[in-house]
N, C-alpha and C. Protein backbone atom coordinates (compact mmCIF):
# COMPACT_ATOMS: atom_id res chain seq x y z
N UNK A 1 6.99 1.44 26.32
CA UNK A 1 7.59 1.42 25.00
C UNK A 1 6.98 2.54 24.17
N UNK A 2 7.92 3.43 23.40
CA UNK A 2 6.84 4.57 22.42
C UNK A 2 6.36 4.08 21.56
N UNK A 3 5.62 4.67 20.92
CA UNK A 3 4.75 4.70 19.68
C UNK A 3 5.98 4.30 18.49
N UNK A 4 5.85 3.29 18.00
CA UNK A 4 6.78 3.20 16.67
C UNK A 4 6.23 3.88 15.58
N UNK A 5 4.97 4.84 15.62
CA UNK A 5 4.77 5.21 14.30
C UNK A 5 4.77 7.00 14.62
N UNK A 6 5.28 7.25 16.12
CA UNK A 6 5.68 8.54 16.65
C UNK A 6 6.77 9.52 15.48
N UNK A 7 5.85 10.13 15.29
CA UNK A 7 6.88 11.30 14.09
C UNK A 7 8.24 11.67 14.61
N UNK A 8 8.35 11.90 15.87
CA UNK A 8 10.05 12.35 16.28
C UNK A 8 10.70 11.23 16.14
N UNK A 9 10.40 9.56 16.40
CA UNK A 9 11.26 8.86 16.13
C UNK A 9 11.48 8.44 14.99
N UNK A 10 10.46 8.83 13.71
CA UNK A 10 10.99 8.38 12.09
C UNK A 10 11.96 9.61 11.78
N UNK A 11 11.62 10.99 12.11
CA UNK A 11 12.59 11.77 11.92
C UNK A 11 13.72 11.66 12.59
N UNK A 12 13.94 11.40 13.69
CA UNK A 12 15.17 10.24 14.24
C UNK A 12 15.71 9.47 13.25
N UNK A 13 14.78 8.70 13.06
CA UNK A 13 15.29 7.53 12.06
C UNK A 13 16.16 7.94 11.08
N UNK A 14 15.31 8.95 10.46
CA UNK A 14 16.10 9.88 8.64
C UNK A 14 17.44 9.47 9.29
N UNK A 15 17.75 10.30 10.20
CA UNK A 15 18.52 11.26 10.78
C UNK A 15 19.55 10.36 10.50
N UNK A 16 19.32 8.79 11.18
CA UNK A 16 20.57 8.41 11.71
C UNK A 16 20.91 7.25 10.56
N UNK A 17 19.60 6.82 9.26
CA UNK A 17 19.65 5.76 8.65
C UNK A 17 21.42 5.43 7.70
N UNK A 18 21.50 6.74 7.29
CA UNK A 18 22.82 6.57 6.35
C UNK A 18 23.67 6.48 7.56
N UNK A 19 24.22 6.71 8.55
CA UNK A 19 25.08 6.70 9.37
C UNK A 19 25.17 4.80 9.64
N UNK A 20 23.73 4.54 10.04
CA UNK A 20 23.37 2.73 10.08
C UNK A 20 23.89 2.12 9.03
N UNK A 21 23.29 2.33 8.07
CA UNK A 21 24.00 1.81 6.74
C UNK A 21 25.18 1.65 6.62
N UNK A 22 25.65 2.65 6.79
CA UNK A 22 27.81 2.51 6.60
C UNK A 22 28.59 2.08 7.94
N UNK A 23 28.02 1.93 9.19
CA UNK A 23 28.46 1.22 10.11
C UNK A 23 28.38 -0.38 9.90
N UNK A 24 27.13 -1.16 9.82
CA UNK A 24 26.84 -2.17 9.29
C UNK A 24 27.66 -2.62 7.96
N UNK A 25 27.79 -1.50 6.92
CA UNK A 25 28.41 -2.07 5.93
C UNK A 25 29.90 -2.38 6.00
N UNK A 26 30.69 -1.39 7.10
CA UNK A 26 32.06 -1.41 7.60
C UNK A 26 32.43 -2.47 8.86
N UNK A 27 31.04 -2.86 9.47
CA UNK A 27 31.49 -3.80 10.48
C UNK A 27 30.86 -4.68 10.91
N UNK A 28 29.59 -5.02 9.74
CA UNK A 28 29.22 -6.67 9.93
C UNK A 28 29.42 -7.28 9.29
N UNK A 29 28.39 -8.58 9.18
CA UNK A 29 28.48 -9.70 8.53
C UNK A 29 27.46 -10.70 8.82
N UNK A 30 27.41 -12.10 8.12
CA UNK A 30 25.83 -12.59 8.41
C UNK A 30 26.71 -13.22 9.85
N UNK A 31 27.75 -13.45 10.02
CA UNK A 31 28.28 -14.20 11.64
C UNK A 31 28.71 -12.99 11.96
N UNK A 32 28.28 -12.05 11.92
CA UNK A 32 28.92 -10.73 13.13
C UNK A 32 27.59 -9.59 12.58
N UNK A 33 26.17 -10.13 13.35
CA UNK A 33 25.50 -9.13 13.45
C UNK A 33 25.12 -8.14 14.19
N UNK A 34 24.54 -7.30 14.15
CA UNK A 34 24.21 -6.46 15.60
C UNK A 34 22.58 -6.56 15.56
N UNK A 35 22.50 -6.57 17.28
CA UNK A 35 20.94 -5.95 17.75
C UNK A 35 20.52 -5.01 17.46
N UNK A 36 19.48 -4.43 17.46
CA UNK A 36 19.16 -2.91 16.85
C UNK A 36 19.52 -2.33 18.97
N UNK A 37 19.13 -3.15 19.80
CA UNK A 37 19.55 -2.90 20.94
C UNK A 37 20.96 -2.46 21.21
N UNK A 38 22.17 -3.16 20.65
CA UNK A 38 23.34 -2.69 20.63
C UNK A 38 23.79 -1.72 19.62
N UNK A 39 23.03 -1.57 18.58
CA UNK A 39 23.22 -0.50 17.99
C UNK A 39 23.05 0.90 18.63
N UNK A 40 21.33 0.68 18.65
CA UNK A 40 21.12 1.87 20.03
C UNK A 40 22.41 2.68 21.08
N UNK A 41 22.75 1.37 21.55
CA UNK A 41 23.75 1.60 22.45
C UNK A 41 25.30 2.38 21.79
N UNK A 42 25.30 2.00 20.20
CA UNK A 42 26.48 2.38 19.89
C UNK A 42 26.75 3.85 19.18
N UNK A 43 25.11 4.03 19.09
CA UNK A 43 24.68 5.59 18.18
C UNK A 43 23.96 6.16 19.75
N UNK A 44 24.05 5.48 20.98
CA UNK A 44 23.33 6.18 21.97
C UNK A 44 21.98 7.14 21.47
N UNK A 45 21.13 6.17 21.24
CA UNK A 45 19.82 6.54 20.89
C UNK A 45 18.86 5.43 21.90
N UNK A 46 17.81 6.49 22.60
CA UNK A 46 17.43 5.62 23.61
C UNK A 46 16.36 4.87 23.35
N UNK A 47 15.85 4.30 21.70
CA UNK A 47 14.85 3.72 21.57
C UNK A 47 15.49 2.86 20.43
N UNK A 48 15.59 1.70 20.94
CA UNK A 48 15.96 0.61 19.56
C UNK A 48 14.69 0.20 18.39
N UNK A 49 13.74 1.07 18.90
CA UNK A 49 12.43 1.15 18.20
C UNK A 49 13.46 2.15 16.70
N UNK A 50 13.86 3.14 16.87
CA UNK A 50 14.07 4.29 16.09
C UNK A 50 15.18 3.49 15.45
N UNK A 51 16.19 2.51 15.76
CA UNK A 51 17.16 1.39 14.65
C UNK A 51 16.07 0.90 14.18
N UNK A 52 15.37 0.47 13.91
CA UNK A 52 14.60 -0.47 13.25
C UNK A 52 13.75 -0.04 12.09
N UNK A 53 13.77 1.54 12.43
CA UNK A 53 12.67 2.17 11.68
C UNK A 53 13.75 2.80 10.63
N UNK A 54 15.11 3.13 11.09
CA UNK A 54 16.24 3.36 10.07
C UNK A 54 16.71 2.80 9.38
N UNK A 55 16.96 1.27 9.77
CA UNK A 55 16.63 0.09 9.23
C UNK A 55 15.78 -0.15 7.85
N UNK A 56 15.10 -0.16 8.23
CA UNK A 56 13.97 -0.57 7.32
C UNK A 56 13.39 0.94 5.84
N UNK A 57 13.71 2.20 6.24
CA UNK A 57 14.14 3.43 5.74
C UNK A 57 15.41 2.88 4.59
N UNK A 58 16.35 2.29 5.00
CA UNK A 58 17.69 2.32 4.55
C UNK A 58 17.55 1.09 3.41
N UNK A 59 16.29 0.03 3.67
CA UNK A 59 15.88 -0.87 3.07
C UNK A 59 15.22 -0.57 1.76
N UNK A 60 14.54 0.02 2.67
CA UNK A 60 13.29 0.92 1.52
C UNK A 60 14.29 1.63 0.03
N UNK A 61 15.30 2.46 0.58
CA UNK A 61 16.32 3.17 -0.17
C UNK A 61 17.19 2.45 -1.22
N UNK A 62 16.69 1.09 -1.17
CA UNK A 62 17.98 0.02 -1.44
C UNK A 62 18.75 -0.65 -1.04
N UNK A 63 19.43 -0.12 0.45
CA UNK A 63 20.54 -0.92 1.24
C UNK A 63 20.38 -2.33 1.31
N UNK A 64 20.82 -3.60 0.81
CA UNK A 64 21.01 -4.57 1.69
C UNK A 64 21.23 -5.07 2.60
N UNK A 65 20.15 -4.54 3.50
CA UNK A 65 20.71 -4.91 5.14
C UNK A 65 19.77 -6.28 5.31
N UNK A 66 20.51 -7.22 5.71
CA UNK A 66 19.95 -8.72 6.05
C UNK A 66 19.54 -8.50 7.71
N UNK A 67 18.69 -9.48 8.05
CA UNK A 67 18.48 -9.54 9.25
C UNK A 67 18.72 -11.41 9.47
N UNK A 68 18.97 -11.80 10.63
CA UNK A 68 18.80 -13.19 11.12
C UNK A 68 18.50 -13.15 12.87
N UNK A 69 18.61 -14.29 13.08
CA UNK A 69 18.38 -14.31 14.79
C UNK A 69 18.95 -13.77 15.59
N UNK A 70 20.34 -13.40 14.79
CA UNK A 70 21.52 -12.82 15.89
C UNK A 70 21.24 -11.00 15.71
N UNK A 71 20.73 -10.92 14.60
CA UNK A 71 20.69 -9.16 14.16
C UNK A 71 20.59 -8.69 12.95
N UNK A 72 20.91 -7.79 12.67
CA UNK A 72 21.31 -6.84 11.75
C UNK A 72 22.71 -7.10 10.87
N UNK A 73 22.86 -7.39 9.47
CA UNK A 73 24.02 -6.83 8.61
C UNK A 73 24.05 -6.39 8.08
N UNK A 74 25.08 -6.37 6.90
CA UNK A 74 25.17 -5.70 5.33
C UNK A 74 25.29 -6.71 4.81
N UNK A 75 24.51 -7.20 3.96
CA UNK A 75 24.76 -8.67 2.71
C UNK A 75 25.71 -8.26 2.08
N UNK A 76 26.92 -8.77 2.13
CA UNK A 76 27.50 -8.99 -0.03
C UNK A 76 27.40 -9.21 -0.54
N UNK A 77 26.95 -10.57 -0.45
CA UNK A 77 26.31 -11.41 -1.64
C UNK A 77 24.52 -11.48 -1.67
N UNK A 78 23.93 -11.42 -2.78
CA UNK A 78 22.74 -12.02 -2.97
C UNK A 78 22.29 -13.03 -2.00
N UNK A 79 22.87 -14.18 -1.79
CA UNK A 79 22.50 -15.23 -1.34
C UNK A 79 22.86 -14.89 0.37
N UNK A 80 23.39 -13.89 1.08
CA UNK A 80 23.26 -13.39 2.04
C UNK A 80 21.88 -13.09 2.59
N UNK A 81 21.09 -12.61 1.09
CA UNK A 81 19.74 -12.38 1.85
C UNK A 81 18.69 -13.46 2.05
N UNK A 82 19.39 -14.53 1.46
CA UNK A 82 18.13 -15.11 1.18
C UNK A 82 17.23 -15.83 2.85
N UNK A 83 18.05 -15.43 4.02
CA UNK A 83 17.44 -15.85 4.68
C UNK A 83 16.24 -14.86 5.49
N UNK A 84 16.74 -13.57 5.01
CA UNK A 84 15.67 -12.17 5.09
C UNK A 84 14.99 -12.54 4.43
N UNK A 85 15.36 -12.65 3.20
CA UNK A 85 13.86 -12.97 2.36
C UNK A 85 12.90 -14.43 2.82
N UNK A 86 13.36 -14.77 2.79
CA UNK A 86 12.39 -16.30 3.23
C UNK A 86 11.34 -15.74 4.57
N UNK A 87 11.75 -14.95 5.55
CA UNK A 87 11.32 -14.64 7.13
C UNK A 87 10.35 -13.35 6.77
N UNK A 88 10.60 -12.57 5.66
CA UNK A 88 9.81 -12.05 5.15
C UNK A 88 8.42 -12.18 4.53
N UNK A 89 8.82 -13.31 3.71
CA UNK A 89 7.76 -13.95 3.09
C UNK A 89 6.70 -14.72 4.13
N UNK A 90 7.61 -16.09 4.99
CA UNK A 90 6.85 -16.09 5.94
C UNK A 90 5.80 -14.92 6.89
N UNK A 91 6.17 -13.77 7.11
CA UNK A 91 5.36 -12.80 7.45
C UNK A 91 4.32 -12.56 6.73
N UNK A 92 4.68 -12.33 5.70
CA UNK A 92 3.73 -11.79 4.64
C UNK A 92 2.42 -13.09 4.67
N UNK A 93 2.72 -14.19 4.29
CA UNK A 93 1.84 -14.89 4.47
C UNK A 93 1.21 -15.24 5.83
N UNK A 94 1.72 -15.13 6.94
CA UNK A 94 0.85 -15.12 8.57
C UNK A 94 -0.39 -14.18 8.19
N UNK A 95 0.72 -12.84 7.43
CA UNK A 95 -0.20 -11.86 7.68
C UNK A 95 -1.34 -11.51 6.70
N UNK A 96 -1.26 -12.42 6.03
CA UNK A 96 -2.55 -12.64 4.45
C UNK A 96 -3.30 -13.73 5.15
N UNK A 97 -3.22 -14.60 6.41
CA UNK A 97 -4.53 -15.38 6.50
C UNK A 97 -5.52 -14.55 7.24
């Protein structure tokens, strides 16, 4: 597995984050998410490490991209996220004991 904090794959990332963003926003949903694995597959990028890091880039930027068990979306609503946010928080606190 590479380095997720490997400079060619965040510049990857730039590369491909707005492209992520407007795919997700044109063709998900919280019941129609994607893997960052099938994403990979759909931007043929050979590290689903480098979706994740565009991902989270595109987050950083503002995008509402929700995550759940099944994947990746675009929220519409507020209350779309709230299950990102909760899995978040849980993190945050694992990662404060």
């Amino acid at each position: 597995m590479p380095d997720p904090r490997n400079k060619e794959s965040f510049d990857l990332a730039d590369q491909y984050k707005d492209r992520i963003e407007r795919y997700l926003k044109m063709n998900s949903s919280v019941d129609r998410a994607f893997t960052s694995t099938r994403l990979a597959e759909i931007f043929r990028i050979k590290e689903a490490v480098v979706i994740r890091q565009a991902i989270g880039k595109a987050r950083d930027d503002g995008a509402p991209i929700g995550s759940c068990s099944t994947g990746f979306f675009y929220a519409k609503t507020p209350d779309e996220l709230s299950e990102t946010i909760a899995d978040f928080n849980s993190r945050i606190a694992a990662m404060s004991k």
